[in-house]
Protein backbone atom coordinates (compact mmCIF):
# COMPACT_ATOMS: atom_id res chain seq x y z
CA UNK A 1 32.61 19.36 165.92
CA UNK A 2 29.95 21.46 167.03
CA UNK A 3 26.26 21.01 165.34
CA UNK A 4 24.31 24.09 164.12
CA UNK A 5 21.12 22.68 163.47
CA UNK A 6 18.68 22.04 160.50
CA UNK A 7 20.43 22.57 157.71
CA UNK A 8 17.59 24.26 156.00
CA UNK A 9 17.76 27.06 159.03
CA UNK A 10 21.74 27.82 158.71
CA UNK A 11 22.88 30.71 157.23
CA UNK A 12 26.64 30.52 155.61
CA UNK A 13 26.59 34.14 156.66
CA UNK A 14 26.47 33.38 160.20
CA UNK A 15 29.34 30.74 160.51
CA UNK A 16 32.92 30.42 161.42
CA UNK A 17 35.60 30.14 158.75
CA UNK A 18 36.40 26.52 158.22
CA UNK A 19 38.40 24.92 155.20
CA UNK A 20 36.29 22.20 154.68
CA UNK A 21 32.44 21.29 154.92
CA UNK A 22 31.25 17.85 154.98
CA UNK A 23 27.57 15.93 154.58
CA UNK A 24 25.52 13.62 152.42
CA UNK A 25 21.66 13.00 152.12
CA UNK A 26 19.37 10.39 152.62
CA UNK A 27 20.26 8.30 149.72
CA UNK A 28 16.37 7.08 148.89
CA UNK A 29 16.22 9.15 145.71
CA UNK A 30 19.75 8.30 144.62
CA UNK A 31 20.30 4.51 145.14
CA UNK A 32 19.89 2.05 142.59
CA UNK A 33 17.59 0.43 144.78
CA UNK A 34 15.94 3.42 145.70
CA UNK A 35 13.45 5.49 144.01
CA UNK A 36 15.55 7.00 141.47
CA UNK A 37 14.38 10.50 141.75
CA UNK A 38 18.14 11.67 141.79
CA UNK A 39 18.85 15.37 142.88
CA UNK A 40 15.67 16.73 142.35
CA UNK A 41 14.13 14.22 144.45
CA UNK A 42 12.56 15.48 148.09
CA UNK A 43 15.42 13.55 150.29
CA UNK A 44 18.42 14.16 148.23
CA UNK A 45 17.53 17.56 147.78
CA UNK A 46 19.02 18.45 151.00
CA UNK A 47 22.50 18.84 149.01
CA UNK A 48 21.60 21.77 147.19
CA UNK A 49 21.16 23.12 150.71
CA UNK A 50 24.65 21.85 151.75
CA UNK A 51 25.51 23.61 148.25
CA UNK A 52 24.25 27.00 149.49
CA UNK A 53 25.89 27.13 152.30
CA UNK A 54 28.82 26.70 151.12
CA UNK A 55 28.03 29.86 148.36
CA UNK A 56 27.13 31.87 151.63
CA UNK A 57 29.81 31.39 153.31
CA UNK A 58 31.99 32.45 150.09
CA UNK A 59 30.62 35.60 149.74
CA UNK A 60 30.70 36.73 153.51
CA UNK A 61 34.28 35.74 152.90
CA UNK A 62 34.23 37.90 149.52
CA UNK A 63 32.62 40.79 151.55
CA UNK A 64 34.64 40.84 154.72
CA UNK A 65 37.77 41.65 152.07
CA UNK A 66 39.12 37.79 151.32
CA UNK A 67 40.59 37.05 148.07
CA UNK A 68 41.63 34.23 145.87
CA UNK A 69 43.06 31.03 147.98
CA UNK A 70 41.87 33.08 151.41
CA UNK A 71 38.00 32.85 150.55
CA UNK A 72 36.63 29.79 152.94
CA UNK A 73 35.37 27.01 152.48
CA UNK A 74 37.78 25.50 150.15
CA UNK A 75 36.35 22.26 150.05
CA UNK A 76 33.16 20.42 150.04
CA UNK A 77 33.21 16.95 150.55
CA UNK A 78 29.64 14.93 149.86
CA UNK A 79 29.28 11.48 150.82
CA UNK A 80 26.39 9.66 149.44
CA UNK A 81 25.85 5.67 147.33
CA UNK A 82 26.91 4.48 144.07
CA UNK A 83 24.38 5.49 141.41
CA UNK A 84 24.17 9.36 142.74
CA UNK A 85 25.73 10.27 139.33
């Protein structure tokens, strides 16, 4: 697995085609035992980056002529605590 850096600095543009993208967040703002801040929260917030890469790398797949069950990533998996919903 190769590592591309802050995740804040990635563009989805930039990266290989890949059927599946994995992370989580610092749980702080999610945990029960936490602060509760959920999503919006400054650590947790770090999946709506995960969440735009994954839209960036959907449209450079869109634009470079991929279609339907081609477009990549397929998946996103998220790994995080109980209480993040």
């Amino acid at each position: 697995m190769k590592h591309y850096g802050d995740i804040t600095k990635i563009s989805g543009y930039d990266l290989p085609i890949v059927d599946v993208i994995t992370g989580g967040s610092p749980c702080q703002d999610l945990s029960v035992a936490g602060k509760k801040a959920g999503l919006d929260g400054e650590r947790s917030g770090l999946f709506m980056e995960q969440i735009r890469i994954v839209k960036e790398m959907r449209e450079h797949d869109r634009q470079s002529g991929r279609a339907d069950e081609y477009i990549r990533p397929r998946y996103m998996v998220w790994e995080n605590v109980p209480g993040a919903f």
